[in-house]
N, C-alpha and C. Protein backbone atom coordinates (compact mmCIF):
# COMPACT_ATOMS: atom_id res chain seq x y z
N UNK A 1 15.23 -38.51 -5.57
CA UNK A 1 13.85 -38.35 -5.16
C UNK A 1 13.13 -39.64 -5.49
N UNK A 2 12.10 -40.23 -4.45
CA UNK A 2 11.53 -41.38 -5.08
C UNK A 2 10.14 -41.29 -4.01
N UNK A 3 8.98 -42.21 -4.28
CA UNK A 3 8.20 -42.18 -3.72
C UNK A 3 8.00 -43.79 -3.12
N UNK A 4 7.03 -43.35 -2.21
CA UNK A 4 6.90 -44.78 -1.32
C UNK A 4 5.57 -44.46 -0.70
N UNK A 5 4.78 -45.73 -0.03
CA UNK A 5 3.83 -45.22 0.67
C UNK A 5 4.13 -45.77 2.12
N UNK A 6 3.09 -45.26 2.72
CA UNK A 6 3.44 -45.08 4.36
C UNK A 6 4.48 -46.16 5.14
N UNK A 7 4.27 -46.78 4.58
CA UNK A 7 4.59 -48.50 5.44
C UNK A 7 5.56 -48.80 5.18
N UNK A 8 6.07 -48.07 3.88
CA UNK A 8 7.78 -48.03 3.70
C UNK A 8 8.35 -49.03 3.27
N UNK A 9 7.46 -50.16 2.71
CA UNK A 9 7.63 -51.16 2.30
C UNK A 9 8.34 -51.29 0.81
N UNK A 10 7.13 -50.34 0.13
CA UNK A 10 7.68 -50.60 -1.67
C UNK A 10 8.00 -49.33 -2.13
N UNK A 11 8.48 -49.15 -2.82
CA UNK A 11 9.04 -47.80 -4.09
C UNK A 11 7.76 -47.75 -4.72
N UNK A 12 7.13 -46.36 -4.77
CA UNK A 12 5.57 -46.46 -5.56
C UNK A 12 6.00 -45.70 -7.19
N UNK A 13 7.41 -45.18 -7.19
CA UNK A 13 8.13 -44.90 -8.14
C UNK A 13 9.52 -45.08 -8.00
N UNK A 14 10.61 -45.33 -9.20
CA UNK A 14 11.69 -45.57 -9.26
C UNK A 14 12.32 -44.07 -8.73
N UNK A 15 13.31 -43.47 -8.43
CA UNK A 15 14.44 -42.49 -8.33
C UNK A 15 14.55 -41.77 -9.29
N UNK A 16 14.64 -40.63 -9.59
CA UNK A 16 14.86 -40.22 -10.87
C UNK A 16 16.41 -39.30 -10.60
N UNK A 17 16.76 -38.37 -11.68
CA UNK A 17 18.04 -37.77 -11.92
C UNK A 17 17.45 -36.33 -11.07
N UNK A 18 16.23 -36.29 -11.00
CA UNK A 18 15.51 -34.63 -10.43
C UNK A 18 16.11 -34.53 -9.06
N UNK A 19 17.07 -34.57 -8.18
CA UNK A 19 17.40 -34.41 -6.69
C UNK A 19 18.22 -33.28 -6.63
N UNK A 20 17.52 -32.69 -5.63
CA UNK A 20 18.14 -31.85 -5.00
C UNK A 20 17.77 -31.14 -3.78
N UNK A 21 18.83 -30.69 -2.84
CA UNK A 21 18.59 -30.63 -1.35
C UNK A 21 17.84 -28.98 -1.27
N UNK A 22 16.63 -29.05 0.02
CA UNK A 22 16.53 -28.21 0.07
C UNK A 22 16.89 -26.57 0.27
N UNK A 23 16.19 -25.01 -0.40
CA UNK A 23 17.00 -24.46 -0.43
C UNK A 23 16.36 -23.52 0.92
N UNK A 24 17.42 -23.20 2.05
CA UNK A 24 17.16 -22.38 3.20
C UNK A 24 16.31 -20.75 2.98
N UNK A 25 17.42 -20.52 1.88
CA UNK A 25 17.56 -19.12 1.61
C UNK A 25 15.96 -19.24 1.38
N UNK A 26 15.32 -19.86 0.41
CA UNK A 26 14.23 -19.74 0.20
C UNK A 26 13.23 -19.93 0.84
N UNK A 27 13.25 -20.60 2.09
CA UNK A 27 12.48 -20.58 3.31
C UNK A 27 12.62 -19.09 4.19
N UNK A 28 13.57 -18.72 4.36
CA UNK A 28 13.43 -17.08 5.16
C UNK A 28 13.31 -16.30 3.73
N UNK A 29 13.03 -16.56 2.67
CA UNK A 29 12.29 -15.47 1.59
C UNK A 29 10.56 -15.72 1.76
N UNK A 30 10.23 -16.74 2.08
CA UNK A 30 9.01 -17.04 1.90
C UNK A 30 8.17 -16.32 3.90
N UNK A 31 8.96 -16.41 4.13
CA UNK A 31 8.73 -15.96 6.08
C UNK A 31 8.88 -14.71 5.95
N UNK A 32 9.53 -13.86 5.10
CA UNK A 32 9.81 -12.40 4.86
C UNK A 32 8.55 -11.96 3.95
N UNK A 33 7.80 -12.62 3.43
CA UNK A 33 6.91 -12.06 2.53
C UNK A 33 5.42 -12.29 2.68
N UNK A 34 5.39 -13.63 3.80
CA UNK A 34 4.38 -13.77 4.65
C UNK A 34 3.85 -12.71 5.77
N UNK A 35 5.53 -12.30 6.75
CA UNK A 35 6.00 -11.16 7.64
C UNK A 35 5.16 -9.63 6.84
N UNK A 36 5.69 -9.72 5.97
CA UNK A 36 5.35 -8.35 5.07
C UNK A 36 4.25 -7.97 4.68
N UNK A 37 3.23 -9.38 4.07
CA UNK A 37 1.75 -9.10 3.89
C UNK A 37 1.09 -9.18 5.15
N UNK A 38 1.08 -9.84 5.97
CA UNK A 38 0.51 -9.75 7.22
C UNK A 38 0.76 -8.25 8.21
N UNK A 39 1.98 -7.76 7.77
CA UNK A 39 2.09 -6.36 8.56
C UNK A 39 1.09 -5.63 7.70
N UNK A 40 1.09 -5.62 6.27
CA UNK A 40 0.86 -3.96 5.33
C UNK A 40 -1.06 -4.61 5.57
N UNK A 41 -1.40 -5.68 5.51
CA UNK A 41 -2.85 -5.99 5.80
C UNK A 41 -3.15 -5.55 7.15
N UNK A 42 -2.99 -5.27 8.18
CA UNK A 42 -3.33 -4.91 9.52
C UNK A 42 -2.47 -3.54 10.23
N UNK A 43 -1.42 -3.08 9.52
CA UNK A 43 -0.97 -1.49 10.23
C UNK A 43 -1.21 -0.38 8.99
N UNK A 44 -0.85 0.79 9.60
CA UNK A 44 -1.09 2.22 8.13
C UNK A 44 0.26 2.61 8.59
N UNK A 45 1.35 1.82 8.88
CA UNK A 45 2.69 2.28 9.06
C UNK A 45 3.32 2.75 6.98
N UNK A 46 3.63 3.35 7.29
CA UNK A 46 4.69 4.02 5.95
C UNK A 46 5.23 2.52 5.26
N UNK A 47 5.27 1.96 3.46
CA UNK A 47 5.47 0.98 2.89
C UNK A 47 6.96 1.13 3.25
N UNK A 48 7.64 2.03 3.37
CA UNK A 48 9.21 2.03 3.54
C UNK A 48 9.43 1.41 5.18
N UNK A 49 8.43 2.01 6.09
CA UNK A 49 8.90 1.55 7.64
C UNK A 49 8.65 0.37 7.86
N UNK A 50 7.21 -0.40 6.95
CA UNK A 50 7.04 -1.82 7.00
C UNK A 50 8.43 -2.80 5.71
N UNK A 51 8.84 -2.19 5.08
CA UNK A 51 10.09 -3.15 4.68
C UNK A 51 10.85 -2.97 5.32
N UNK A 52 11.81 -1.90 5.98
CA UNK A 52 12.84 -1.48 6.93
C UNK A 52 12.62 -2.45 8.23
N UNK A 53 11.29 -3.05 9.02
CA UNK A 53 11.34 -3.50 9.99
C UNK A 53 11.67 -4.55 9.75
N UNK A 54 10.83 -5.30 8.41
CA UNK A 54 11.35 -6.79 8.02
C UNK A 54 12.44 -7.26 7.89
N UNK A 55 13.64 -6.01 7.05
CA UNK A 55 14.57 -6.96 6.39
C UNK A 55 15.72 -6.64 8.18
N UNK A 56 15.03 -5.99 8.99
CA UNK A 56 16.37 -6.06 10.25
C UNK A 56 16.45 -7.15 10.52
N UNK A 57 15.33 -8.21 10.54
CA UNK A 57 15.95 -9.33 11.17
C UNK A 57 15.86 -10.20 9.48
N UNK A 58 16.26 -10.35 8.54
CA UNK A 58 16.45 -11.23 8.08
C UNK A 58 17.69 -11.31 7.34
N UNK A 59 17.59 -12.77 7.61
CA UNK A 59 19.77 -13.51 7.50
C UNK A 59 20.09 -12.97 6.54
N UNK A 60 21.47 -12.73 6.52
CA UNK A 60 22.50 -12.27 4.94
C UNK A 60 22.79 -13.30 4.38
N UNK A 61 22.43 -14.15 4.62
CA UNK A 61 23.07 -15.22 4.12
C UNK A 61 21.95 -15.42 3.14
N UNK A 62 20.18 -15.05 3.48
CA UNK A 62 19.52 -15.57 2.25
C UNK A 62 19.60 -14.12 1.35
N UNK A 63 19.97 -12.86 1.45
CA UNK A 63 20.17 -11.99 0.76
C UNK A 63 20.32 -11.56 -0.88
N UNK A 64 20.87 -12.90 -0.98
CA UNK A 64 21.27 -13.10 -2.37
C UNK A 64 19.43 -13.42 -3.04
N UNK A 65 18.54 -13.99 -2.41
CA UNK A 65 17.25 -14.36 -2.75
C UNK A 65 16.56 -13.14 -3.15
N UNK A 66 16.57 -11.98 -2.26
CA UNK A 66 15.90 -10.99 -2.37
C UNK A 66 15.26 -10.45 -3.58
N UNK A 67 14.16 -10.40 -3.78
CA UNK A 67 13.86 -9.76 -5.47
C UNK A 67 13.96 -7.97 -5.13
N UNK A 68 13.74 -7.36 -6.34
CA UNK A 68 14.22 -6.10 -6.00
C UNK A 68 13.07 -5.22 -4.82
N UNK A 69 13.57 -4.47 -4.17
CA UNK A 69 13.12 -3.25 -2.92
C UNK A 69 11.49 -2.81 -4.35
N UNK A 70 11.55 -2.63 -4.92
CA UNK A 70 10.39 -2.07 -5.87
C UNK A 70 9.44 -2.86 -6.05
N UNK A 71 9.76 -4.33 -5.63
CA UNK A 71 8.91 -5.50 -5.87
C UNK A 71 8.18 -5.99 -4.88
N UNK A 72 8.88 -5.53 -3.33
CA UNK A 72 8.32 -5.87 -2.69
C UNK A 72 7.58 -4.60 -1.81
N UNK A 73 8.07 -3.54 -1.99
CA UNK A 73 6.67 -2.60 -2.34
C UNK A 73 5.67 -2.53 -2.81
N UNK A 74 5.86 -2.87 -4.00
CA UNK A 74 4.52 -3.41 -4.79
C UNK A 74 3.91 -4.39 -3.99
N UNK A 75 4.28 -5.15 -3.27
CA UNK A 75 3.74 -6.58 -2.56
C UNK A 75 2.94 -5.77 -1.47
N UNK A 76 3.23 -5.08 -0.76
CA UNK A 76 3.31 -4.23 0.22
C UNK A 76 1.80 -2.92 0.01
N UNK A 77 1.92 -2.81 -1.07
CA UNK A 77 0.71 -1.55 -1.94
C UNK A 77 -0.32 -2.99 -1.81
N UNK A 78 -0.29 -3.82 -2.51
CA UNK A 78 -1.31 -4.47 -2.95
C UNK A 78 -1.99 -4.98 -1.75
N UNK A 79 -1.10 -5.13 -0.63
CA UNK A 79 -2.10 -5.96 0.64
C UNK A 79 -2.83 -4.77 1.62
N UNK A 80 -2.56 -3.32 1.05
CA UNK A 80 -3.18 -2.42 1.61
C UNK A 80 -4.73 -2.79 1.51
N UNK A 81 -5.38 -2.47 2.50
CA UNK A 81 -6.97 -2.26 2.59
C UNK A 81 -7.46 -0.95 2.24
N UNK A 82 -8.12 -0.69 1.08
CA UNK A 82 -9.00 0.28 0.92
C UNK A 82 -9.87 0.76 1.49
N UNK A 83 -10.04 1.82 2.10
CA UNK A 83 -10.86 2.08 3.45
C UNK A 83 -12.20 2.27 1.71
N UNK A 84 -13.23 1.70 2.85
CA UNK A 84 -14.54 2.23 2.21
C UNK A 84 -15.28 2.91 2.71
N UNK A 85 -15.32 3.72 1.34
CA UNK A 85 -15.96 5.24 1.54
C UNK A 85 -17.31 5.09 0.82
N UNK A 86 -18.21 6.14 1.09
CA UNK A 86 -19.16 5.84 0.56
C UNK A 86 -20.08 7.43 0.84
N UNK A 87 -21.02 7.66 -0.27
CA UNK A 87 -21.44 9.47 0.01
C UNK A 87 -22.05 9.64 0.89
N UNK A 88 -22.27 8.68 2.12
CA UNK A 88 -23.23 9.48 3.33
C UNK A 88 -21.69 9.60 4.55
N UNK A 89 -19.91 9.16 3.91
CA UNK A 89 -20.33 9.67 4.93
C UNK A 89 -19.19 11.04 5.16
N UNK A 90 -19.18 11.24 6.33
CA UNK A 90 -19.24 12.86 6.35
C UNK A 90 -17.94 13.54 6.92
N UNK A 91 -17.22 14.30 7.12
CA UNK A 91 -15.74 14.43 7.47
C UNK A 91 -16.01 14.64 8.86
N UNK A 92 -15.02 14.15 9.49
CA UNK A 92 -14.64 14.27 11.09
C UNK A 92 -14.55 16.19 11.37
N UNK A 93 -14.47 16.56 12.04
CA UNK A 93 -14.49 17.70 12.40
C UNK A 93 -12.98 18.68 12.70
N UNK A 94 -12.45 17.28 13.23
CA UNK A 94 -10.65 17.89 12.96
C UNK A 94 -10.33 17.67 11.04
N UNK A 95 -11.03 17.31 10.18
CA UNK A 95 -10.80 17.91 8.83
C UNK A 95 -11.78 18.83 8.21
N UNK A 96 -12.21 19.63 9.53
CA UNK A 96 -13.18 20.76 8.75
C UNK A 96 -12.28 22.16 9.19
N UNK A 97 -11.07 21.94 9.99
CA UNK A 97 -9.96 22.81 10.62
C UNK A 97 -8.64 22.66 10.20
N UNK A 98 -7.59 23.60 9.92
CA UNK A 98 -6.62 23.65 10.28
C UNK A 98 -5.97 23.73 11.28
N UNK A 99 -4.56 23.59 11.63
CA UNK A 99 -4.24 23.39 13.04
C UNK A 99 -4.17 24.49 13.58
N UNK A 100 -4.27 25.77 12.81
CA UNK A 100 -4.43 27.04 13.52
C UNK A 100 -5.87 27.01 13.71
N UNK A 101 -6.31 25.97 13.87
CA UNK A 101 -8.25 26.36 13.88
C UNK A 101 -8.96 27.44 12.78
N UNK A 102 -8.23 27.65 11.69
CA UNK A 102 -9.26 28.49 10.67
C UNK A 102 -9.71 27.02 10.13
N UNK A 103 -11.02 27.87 9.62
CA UNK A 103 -12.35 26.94 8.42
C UNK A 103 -11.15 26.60 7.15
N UNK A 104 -11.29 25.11 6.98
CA UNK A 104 -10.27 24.71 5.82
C UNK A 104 -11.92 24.35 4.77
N UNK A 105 -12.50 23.52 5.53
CA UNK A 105 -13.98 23.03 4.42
C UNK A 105 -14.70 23.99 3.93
N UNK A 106 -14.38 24.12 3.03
CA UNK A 106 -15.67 25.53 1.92
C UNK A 106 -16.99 25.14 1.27
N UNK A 107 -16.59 23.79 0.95
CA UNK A 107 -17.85 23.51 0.21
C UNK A 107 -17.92 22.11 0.63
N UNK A 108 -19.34 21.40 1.04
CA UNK A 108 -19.47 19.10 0.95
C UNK A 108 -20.42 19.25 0.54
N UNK A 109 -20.89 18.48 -0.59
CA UNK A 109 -21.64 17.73 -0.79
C UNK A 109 -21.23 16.21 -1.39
N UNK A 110 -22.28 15.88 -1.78
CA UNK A 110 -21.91 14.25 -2.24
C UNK A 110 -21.15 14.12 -3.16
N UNK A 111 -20.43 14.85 -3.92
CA UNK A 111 -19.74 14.33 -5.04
C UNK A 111 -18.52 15.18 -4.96
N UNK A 112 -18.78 16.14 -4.17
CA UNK A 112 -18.05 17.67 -4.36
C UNK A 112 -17.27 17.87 -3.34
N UNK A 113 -16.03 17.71 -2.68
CA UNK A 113 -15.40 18.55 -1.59
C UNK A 113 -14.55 19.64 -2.20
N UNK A 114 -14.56 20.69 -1.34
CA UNK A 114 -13.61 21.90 -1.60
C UNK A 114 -12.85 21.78 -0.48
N UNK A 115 -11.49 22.19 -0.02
CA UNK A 115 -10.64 22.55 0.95
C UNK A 115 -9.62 23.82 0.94
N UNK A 116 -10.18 24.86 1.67
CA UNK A 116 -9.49 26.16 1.32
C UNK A 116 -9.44 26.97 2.33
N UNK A 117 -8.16 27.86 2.81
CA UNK A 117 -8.80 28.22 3.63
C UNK A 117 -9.30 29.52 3.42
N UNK A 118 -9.79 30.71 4.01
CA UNK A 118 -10.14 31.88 3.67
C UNK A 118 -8.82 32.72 2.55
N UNK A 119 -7.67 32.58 3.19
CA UNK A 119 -6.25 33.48 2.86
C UNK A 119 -6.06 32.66 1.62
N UNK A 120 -6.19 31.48 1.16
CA UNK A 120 -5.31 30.76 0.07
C UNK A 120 -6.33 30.90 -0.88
N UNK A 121 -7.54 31.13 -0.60
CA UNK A 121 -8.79 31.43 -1.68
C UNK A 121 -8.88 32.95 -2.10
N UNK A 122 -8.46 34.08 -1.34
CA UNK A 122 -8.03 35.54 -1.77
C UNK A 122 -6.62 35.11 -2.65
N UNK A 123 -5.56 34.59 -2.25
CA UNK A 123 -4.74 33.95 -3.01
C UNK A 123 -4.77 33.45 -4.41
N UNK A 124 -5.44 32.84 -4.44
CA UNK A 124 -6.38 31.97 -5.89
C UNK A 124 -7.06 33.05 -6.64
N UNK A 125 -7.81 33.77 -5.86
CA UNK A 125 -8.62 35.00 -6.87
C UNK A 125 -7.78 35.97 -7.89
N UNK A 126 -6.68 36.25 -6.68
CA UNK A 126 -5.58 37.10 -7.31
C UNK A 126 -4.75 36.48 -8.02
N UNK A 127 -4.30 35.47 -8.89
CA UNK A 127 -3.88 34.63 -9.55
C UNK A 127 -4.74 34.55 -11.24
N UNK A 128 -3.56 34.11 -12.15
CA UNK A 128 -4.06 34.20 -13.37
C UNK A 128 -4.57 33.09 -14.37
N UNK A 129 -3.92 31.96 -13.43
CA UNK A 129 -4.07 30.69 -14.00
C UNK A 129 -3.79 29.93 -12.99
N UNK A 130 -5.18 28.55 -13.10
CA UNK A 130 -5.43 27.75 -11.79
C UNK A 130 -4.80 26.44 -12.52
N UNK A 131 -4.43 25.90 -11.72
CA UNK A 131 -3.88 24.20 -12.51
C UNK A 131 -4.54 23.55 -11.30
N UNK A 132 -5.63 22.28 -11.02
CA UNK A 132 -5.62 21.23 -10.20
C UNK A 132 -5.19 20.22 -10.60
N UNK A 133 -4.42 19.32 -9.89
CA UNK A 133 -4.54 17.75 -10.48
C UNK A 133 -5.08 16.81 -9.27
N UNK A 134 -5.57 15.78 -10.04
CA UNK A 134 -5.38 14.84 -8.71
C UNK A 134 -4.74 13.98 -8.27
N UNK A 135 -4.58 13.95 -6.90
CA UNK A 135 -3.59 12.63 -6.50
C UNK A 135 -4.98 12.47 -5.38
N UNK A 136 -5.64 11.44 -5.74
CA UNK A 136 -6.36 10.85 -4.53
C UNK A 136 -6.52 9.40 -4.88
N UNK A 137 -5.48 8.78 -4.22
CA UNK A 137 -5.48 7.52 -4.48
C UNK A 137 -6.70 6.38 -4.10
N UNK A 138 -7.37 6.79 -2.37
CA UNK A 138 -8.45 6.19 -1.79
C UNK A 138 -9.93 7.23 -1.93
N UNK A 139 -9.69 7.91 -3.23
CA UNK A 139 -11.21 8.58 -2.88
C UNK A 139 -11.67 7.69 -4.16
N UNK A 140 -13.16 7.54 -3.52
CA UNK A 140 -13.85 7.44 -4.62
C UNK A 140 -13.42 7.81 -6.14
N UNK A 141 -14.14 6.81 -7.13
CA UNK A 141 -13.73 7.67 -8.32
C UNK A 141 -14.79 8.39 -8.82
N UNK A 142 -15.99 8.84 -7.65
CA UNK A 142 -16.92 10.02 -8.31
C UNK A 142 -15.96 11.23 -7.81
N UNK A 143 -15.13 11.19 -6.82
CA UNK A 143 -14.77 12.20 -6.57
C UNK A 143 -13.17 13.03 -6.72
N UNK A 144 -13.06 11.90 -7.86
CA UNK A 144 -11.76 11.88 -8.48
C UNK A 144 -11.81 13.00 -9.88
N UNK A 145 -11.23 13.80 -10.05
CA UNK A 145 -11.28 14.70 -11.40
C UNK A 145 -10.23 15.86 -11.16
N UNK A 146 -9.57 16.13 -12.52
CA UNK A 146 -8.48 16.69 -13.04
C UNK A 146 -9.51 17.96 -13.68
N UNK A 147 -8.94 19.03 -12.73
CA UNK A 147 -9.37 20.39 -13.83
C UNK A 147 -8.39 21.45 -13.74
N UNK A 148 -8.99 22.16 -15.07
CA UNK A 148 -7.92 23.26 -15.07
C UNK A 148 -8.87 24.80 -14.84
N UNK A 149 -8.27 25.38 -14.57
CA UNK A 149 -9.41 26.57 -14.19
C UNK A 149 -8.27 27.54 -15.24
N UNK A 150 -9.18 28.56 -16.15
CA UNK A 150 -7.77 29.59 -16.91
C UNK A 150 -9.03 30.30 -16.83
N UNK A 151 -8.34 31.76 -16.63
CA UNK A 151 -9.33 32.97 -16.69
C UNK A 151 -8.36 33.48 -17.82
């Protein structure tokens, strides 16, 4: 490795022992992960269907580069867009139904959604112990909360 300036005239540094040729593999790792954030930033395809499409076309030969399938999920989570939500606004009308068309929405207000339908709430009554948890990864965190209901 040595440096020079344009004109190619002089050495602007001597050569050193640091040489070495570039590495391929690491050019289709870097095109695979560019490929990957640019898909998970612009589709809501499944994190498994956006790595599955990437690695079809990429060489076996850089394979050996690959960091682990868990890592680049994670890569994949992080370039997701958080839809923003905010309390005015209000559910679409195909989530105030089930696909049999019964009432699933019981209760909205601003902080508060319920989702039930008539049969699973006679269900619930007749029951002795309620467990909720949450898994809401994109709601708000006013509307995020873990309860337990015990009669």
């Amino acid at each position: 490795r040595c440096h020079t300036n344009l004109s190619m005239d002089i050495f602007l540094s001597q050569p050193t022992d640091h040489n070495h040729v570039p590495n391929p593999e690491c050019i289709a790792l870097i095109e695979l992960n560019n490929q990957i954030k640019a898909q998970a930033a612009t589709s809501d395809e499944s994190t498994s269907s956006i790595l599955h499409s990437a690695l079809r076309t990429f060489p076996l030969n850089a394979a050996s580069e690959l960091p682990r399938t868990e890592i680049i999920m994670q890569t994949i989570c992080r370039q997701r867009q958080t839809p923003a939500a905010t309390f005015t606004d209000g559910l679409s009308d195909d989530l105030k139904k089930t696909y049999r068309a019964e009432d699933f929405l019981l209760y909205e207000e601003a902080d508060v959604i319920i989702f039930s339908t008539k049969a699973n709430l006679s269900t619930l009554k007749h029951s002795k112990h309620w467990l909720l948890m949450e898994h809401l990864k994109y709601a708000p965190m006013s509307f995020i909360s873990c309860l337990r209901f015990m009669h």
